[in-house]
PDB file of N, CA and C in Angstrom:
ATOM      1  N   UNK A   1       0.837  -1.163   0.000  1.00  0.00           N
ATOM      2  CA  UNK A   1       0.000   0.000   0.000  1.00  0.00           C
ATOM      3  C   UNK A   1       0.886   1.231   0.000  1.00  0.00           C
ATOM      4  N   UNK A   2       0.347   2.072  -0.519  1.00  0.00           N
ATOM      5  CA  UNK A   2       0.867   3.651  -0.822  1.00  0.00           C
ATOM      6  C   UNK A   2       0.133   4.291  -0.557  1.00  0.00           C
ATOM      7  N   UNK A   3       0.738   5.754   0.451  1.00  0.00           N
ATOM      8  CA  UNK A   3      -0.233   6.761   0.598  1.00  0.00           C
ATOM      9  C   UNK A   3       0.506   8.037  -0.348  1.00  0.00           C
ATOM     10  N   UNK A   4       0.267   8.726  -1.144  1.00  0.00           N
ATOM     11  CA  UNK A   4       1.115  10.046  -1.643  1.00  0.00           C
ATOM     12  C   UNK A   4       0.138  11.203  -1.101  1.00  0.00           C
ATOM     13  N   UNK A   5       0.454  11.928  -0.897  1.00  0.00           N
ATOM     14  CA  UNK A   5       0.110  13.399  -1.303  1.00  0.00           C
ATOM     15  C   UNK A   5       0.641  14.181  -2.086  1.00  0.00           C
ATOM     16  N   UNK A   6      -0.260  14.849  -3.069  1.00  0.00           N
ATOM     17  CA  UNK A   6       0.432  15.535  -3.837  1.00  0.00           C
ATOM     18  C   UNK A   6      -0.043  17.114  -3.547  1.00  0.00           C
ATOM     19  N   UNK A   7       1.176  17.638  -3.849  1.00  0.00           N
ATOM     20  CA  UNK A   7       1.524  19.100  -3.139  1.00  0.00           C
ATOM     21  C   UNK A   7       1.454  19.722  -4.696  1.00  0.00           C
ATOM     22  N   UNK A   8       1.396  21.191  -4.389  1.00  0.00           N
ATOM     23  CA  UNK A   8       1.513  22.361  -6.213  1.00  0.00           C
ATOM     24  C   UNK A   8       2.514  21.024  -6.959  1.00  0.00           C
ATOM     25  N   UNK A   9       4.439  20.914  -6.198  1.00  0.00           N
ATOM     26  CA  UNK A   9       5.083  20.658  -7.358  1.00  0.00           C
ATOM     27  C   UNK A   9       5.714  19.482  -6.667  1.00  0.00           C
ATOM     28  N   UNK A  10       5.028  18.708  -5.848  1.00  0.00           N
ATOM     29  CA  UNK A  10       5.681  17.634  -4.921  1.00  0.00           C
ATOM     30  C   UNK A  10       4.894  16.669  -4.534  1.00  0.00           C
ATOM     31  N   UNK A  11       5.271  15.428  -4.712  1.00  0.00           N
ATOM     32  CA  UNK A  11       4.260  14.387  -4.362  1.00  0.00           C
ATOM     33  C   UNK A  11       5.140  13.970  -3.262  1.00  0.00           C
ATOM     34  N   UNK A  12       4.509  13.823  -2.108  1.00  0.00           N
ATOM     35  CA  UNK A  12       4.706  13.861  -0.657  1.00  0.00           C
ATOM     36  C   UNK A  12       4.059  11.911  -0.177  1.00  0.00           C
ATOM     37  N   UNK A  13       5.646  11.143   0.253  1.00  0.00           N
ATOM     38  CA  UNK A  13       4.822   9.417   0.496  1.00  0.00           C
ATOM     39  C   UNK A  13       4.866   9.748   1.948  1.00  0.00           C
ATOM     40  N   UNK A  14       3.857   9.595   2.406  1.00  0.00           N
ATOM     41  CA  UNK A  14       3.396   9.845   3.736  1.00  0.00           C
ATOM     42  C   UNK A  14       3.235   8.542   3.940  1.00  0.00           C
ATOM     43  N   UNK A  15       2.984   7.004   3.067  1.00  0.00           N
ATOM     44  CA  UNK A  15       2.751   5.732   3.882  1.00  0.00           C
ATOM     45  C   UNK A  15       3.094   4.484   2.729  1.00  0.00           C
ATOM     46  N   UNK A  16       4.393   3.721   3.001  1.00  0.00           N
ATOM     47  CA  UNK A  16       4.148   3.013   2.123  1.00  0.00           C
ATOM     48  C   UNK A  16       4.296   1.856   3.174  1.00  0.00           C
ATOM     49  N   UNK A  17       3.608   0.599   3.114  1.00  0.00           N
ATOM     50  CA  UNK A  17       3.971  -0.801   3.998  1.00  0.00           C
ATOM     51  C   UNK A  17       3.915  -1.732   2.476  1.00  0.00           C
ATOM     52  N   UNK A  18       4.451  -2.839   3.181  1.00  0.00           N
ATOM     53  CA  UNK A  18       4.879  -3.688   2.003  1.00  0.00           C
ATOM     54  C   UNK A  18       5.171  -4.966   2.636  1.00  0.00           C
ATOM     55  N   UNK A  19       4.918  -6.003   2.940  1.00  0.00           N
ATOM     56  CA  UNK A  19       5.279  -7.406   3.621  1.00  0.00           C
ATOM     57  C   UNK A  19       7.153  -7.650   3.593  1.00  0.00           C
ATOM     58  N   UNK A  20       7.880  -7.724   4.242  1.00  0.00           N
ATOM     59  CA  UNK A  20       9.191  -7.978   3.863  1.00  0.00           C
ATOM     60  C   UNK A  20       9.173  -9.374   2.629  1.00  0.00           C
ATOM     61  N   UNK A  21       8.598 -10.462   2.802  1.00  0.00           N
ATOM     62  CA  UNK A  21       8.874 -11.331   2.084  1.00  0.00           C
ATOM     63  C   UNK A  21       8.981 -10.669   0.442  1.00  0.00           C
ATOM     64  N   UNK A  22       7.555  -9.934   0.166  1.00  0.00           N
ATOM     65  CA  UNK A  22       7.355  -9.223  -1.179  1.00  0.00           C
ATOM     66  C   UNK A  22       8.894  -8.389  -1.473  1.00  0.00           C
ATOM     67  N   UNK A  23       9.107  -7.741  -0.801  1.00  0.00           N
ATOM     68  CA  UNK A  23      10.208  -6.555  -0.620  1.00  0.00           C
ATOM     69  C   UNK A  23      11.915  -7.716  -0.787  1.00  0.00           C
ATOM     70  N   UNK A  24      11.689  -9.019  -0.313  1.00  0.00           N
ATOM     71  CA  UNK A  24      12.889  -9.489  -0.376  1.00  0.00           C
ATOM     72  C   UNK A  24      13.037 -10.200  -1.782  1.00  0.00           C
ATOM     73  N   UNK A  25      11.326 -10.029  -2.708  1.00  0.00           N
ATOM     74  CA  UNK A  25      11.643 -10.408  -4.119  1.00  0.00           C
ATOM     75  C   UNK A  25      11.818  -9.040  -4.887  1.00  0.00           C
ATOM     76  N   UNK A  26      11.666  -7.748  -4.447  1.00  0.00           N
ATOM     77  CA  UNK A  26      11.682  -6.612  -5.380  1.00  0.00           C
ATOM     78  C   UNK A  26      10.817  -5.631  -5.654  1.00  0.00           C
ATOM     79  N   UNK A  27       9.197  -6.626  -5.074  1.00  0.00           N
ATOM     80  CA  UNK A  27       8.188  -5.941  -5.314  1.00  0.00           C
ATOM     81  C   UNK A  27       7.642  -4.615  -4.928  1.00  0.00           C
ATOM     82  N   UNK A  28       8.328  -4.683  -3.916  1.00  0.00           N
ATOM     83  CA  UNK A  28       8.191  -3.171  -2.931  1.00  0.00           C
ATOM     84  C   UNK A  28       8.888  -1.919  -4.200  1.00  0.00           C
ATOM     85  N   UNK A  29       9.884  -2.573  -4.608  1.00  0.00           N
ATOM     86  CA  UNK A  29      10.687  -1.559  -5.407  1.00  0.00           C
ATOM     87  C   UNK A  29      10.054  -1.159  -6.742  1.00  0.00           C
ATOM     88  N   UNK A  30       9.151  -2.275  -7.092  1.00  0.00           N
ATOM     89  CA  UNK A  30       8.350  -2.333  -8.562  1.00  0.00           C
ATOM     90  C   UNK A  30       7.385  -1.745  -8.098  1.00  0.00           C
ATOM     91  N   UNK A  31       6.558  -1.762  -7.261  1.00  0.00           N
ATOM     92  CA  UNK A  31       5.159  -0.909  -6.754  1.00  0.00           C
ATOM     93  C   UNK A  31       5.592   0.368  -6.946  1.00  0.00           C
ATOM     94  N   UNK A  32       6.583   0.567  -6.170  1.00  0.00           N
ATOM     95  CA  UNK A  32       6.600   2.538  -5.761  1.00  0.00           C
ATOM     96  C   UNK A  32       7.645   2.736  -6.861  1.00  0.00           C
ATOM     97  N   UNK A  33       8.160   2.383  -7.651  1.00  0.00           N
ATOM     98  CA  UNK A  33       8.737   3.035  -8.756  1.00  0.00           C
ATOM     99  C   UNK A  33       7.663   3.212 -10.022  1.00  0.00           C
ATOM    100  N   UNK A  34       6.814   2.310  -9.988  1.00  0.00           N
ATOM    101  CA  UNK A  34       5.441   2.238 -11.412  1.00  0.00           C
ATOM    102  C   UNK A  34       4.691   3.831 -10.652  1.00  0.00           C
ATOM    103  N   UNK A  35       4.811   3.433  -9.747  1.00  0.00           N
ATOM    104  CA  UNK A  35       3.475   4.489  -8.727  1.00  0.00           C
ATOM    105  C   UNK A  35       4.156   6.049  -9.201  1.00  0.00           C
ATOM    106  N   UNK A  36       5.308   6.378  -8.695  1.00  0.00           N
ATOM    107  CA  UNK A  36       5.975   7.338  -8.571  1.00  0.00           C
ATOM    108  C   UNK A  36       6.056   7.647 -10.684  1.00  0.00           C
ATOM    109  N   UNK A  37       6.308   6.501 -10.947  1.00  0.00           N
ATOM    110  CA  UNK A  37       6.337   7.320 -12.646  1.00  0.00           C
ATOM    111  C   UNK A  37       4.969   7.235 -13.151  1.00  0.00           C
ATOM    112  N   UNK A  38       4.119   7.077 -12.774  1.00  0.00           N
ATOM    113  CA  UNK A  38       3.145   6.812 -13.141  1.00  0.00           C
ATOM    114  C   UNK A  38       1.908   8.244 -13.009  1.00  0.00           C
ATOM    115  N   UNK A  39       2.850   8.595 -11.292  1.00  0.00           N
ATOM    116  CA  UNK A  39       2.165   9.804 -10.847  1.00  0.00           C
ATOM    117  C   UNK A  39       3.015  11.102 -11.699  1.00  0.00           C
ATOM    118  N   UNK A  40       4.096  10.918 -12.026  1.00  0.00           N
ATOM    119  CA  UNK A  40       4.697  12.159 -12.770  1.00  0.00           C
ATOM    120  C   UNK A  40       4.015  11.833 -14.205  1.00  0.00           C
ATOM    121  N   UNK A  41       3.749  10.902 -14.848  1.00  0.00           N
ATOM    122  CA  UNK A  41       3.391  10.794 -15.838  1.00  0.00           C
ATOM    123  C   UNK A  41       2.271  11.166 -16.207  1.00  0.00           C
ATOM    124  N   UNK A  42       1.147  11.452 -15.420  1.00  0.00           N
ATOM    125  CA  UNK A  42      -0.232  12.039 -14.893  1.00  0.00           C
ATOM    126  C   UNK A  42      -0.131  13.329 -14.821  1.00  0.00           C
ATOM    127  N   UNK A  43       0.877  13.809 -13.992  1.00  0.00           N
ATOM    128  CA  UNK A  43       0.984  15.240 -13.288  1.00  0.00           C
ATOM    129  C   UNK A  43       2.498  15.713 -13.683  1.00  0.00           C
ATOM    130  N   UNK A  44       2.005  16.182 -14.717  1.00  0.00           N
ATOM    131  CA  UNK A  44       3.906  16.440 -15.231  1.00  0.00           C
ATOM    132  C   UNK A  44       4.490  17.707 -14.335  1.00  0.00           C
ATOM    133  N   UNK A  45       3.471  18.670 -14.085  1.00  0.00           N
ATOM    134  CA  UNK A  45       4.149  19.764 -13.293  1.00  0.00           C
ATOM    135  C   UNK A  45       4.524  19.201 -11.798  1.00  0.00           C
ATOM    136  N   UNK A  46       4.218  17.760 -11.351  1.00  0.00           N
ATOM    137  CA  UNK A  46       5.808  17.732 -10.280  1.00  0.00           C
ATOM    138  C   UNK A  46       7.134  17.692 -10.372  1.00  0.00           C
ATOM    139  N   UNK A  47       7.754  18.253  -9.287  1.00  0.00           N
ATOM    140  CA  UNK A  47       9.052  18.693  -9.700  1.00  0.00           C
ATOM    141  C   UNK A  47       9.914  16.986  -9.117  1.00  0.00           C
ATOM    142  N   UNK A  48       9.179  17.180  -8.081  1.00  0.00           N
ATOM    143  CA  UNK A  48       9.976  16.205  -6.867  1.00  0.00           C
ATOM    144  C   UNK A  48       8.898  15.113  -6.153  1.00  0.00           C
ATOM    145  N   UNK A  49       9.840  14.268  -5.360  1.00  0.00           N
ATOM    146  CA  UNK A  49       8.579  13.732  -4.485  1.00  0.00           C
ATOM    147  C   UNK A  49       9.941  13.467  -3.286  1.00  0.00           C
ATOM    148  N   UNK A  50       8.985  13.637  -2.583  1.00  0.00           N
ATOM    149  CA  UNK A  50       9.343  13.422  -1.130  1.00  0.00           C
ATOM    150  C   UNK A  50       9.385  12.291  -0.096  1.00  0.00           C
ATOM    151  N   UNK A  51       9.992  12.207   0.539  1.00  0.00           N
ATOM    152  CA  UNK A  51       9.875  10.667   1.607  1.00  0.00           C
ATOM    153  C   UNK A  51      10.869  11.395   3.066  1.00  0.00           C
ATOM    154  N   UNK A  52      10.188  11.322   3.938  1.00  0.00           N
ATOM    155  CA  UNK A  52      10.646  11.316   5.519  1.00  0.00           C
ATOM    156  C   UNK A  52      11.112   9.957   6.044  1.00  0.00           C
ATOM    157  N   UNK A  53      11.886  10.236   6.008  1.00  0.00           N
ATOM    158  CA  UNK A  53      12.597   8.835   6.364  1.00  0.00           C
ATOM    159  C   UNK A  53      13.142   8.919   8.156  1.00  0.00           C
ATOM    160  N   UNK A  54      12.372   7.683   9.213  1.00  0.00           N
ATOM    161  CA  UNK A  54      12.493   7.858  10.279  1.00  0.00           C
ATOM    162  C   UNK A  54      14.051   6.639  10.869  1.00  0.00           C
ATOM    163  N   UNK A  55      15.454   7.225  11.417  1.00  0.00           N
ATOM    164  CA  UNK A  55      16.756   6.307  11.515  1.00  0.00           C
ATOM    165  C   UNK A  55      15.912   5.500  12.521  1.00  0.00           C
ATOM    166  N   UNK A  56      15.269   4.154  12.029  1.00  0.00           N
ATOM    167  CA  UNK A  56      15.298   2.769  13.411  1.00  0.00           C
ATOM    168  C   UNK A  56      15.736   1.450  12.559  1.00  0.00           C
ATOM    169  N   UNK A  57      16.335   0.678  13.241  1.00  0.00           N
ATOM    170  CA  UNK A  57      17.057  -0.680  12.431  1.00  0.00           C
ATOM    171  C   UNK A  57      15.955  -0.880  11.496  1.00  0.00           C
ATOM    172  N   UNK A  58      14.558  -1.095  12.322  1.00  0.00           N
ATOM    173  CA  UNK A  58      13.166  -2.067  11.387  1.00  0.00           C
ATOM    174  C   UNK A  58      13.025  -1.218  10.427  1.00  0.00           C
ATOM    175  N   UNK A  59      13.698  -0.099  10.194  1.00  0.00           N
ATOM    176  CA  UNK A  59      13.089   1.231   8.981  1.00  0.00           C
ATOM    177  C   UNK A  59      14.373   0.810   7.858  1.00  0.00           C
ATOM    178  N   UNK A  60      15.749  -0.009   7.849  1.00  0.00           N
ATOM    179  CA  UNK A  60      16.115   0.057   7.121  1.00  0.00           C
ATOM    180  C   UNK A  60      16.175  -0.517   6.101  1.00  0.00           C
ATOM    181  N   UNK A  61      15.151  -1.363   5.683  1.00  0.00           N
ATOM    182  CA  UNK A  61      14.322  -2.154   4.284  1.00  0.00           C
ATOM    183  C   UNK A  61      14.649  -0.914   3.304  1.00  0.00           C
ATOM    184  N   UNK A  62      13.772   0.283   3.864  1.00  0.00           N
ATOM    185  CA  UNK A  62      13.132   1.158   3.235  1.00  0.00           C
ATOM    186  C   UNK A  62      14.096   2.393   2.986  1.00  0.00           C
ATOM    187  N   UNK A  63      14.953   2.178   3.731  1.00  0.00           N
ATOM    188  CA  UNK A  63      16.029   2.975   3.297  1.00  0.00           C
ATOM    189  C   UNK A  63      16.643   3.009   1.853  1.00  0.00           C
ATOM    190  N   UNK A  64      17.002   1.266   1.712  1.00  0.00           N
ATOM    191  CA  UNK A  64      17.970   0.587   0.777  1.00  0.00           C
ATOM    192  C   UNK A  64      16.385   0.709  -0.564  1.00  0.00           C
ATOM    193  N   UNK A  65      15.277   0.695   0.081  1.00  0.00           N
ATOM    194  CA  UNK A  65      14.542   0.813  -0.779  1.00  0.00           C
ATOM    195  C   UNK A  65      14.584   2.088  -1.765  1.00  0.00           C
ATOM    196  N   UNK A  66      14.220   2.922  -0.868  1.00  0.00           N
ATOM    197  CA  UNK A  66      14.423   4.632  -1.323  1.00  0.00           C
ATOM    198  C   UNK A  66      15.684   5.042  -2.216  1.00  0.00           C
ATOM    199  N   UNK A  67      17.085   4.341  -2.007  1.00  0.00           N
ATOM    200  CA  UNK A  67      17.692   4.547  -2.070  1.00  0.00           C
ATOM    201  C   UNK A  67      18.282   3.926  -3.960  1.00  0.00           C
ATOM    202  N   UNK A  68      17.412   2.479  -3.819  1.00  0.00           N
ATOM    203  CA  UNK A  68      17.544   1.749  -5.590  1.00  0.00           C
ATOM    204  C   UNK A  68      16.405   2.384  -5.865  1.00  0.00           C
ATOM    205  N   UNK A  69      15.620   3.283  -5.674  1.00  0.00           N
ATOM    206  CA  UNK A  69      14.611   4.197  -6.826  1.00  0.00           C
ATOM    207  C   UNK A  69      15.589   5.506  -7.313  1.00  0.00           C
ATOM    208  N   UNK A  70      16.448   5.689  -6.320  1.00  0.00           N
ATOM    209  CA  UNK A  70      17.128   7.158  -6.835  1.00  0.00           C
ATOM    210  C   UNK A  70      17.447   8.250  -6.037  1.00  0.00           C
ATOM    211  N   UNK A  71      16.047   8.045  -4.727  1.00  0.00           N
ATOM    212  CA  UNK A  71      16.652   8.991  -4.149  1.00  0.00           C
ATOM    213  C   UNK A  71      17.561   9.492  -3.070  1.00  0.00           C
ATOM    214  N   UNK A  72      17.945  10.728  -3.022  1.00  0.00           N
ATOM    215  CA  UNK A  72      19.233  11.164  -2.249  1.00  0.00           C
ATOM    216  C   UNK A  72      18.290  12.029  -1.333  1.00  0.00           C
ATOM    217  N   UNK A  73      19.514  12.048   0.040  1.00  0.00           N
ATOM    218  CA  UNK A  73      19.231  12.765   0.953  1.00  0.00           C
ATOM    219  C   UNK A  73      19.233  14.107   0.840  1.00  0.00           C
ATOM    220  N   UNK A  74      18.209  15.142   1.198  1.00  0.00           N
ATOM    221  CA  UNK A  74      18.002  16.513   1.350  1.00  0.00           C
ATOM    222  C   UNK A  74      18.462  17.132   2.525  1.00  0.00           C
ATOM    223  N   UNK A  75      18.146  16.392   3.721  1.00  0.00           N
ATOM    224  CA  UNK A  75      18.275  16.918   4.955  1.00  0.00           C
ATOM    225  C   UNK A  75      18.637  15.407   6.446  1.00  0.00           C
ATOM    226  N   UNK A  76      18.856  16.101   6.804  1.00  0.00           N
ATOM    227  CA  UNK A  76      19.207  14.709   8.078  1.00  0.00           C
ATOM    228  C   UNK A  76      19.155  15.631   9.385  1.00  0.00           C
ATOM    229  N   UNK A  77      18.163  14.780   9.885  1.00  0.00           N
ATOM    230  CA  UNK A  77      17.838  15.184  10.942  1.00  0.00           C
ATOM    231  C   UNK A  77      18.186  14.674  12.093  1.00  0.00           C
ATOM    232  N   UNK A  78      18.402  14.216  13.267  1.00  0.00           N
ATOM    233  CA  UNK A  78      18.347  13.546  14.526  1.00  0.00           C
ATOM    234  C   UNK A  78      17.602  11.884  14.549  1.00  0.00           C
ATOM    235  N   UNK A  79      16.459  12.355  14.585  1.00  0.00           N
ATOM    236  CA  UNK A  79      15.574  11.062  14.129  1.00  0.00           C
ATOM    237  C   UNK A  79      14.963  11.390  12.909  1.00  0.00           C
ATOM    238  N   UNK A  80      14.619  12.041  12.408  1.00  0.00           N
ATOM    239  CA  UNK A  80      14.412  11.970  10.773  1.00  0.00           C
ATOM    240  C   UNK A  80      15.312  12.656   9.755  1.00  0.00           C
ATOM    241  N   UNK A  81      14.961  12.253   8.651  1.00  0.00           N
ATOM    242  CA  UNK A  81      15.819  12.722   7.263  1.00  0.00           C
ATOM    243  C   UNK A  81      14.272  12.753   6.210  1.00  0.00           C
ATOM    244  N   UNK A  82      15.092  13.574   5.421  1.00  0.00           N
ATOM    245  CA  UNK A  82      13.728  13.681   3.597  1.00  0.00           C
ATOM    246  C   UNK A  82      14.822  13.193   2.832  1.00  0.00           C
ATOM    247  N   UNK A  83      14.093  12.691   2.198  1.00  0.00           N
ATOM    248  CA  UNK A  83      15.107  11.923   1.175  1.00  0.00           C
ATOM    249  C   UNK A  83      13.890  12.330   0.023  1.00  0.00           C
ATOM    250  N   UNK A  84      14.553  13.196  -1.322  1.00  0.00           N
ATOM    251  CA  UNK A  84      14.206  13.223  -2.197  1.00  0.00           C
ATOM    252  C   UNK A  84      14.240  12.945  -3.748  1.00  0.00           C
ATOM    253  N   UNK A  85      13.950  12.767  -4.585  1.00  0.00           N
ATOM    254  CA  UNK A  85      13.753  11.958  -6.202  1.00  0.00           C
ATOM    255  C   UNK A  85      13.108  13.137  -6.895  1.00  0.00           C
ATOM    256  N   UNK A  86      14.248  13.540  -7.354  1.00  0.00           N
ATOM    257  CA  UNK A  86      13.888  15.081  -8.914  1.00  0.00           C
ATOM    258  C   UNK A  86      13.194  14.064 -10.021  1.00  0.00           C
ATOM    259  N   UNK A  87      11.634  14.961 -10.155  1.00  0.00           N
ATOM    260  CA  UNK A  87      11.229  14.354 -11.331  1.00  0.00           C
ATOM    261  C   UNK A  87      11.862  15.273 -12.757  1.00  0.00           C
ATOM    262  N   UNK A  88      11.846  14.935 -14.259  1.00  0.00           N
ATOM    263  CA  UNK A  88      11.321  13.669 -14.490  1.00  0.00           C
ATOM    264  C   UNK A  88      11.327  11.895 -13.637  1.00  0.00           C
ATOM    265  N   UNK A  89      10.690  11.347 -13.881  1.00  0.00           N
ATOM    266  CA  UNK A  89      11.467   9.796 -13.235  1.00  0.00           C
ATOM    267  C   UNK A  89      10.581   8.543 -14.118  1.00  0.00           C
ATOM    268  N   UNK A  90      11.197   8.097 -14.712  1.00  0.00           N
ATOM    269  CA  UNK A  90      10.647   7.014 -15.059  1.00  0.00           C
ATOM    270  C   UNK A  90      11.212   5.434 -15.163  1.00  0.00           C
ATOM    271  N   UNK A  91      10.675   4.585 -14.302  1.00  0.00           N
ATOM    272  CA  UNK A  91      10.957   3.541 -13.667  1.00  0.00           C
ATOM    273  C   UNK A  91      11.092   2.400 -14.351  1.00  0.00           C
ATOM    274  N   UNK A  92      12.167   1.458 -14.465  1.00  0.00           N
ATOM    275  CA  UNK A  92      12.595   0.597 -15.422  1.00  0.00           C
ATOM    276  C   UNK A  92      13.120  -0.289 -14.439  1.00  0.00           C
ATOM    277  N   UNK A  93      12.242  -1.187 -13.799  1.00  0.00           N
ATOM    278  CA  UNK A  93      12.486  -2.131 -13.216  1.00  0.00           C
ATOM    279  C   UNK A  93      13.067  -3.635 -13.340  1.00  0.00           C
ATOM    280  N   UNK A  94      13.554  -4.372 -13.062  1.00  0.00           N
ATOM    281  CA  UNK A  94      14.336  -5.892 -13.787  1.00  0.00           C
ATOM    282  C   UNK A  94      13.011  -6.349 -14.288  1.00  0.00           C
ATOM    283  N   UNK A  95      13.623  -7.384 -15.531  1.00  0.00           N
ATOM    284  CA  UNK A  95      13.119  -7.466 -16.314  1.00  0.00           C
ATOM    285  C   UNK A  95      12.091  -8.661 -16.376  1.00  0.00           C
ATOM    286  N   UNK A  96      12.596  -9.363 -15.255  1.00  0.00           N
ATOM    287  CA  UNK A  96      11.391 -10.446 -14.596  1.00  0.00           C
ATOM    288  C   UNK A  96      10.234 -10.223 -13.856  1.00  0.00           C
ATOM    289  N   UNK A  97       9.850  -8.570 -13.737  1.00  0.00           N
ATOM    290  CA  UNK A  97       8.551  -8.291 -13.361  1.00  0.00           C
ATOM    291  C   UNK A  97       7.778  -7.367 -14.019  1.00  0.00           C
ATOM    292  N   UNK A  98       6.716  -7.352 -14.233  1.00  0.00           N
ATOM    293  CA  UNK A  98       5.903  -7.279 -15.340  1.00  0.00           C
ATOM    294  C   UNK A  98       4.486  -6.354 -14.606  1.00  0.00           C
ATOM    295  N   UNK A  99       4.970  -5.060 -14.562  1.00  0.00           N
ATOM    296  CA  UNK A  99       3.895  -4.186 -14.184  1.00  0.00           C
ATOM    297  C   UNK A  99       2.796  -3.869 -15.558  1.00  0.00           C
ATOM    298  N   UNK A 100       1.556  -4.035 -14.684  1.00  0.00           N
ATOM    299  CA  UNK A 100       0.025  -4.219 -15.346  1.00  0.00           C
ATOM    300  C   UNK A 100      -0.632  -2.301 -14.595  1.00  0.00           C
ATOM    301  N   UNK A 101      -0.862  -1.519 -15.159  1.00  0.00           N
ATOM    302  CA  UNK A 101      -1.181  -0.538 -14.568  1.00  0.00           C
ATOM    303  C   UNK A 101      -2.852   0.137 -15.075  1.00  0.00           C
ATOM    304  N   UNK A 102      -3.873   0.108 -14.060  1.00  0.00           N
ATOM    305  CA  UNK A 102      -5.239   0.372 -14.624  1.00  0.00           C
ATOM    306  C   UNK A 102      -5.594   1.934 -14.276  1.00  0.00           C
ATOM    307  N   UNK A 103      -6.465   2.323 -14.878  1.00  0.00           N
ATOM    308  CA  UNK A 103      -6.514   3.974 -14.928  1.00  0.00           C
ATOM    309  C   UNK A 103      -7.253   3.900 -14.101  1.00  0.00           C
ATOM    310  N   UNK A 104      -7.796   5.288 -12.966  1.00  0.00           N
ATOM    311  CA  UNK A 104      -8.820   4.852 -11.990  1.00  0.00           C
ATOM    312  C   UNK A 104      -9.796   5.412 -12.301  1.00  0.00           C
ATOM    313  N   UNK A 105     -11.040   4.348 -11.743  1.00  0.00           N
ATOM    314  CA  UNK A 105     -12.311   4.616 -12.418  1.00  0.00           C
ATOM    315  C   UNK A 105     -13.030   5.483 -11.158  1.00  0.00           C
ATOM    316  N   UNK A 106     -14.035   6.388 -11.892  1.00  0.00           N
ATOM    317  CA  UNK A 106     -14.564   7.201 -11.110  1.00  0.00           C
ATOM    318  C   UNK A 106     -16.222   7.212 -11.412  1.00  0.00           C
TER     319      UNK A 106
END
């Protein structure tokens, strides 16, 4: 699951969870990289997207996660850091997974 917010020029991940098992095949990395190009690809006037990243051992999946999408640290904090990803971005994941993406219906 993914939560974004999107800001004027910033899409803001306020929540992503992901099962470790999924995450120890890649999938975590294929979700939020389709998501993230998917959302610039929608909304071309974002510039950036954002992630708060909180330092605890159980948080560092998501580090190494954040980190094979692209993005770099902005700020470091005590107990938190933003770690941000300049759009354009478009996500080219290994080649053994096979993102299916549906438009949302309203």
């Amino acid at each position: 699951m993914a939560m974004v917010h999107v800001h004027d020029s910033a899409a803001e991940i306020e929540l992503f969870c992901i099962s470790c098992r999924m995450e120890g095949r890649g999938i975590g990395t294929a979700f939020l990289g389709a998501v993230l190009s998917r959302m610039h690809q929608d909304r071309p006037r974002l510039t950036e997207a954002v992630c708060r990243y909180r330092s605890q051992k159980r948080n560092w999946p998501a580090l190494l996660l954040l980190q094979l999408l692209g993005f770099r640290r902005r700020m470091q904090g005590v107990e938190e850091s933003i770690y941000v990803l300049p759009f354009p971005y478009t996500y080219s994941g290994p080649e053994w997974i096979h993102l299916e993406i549906e438009k949302e219906c309203h």
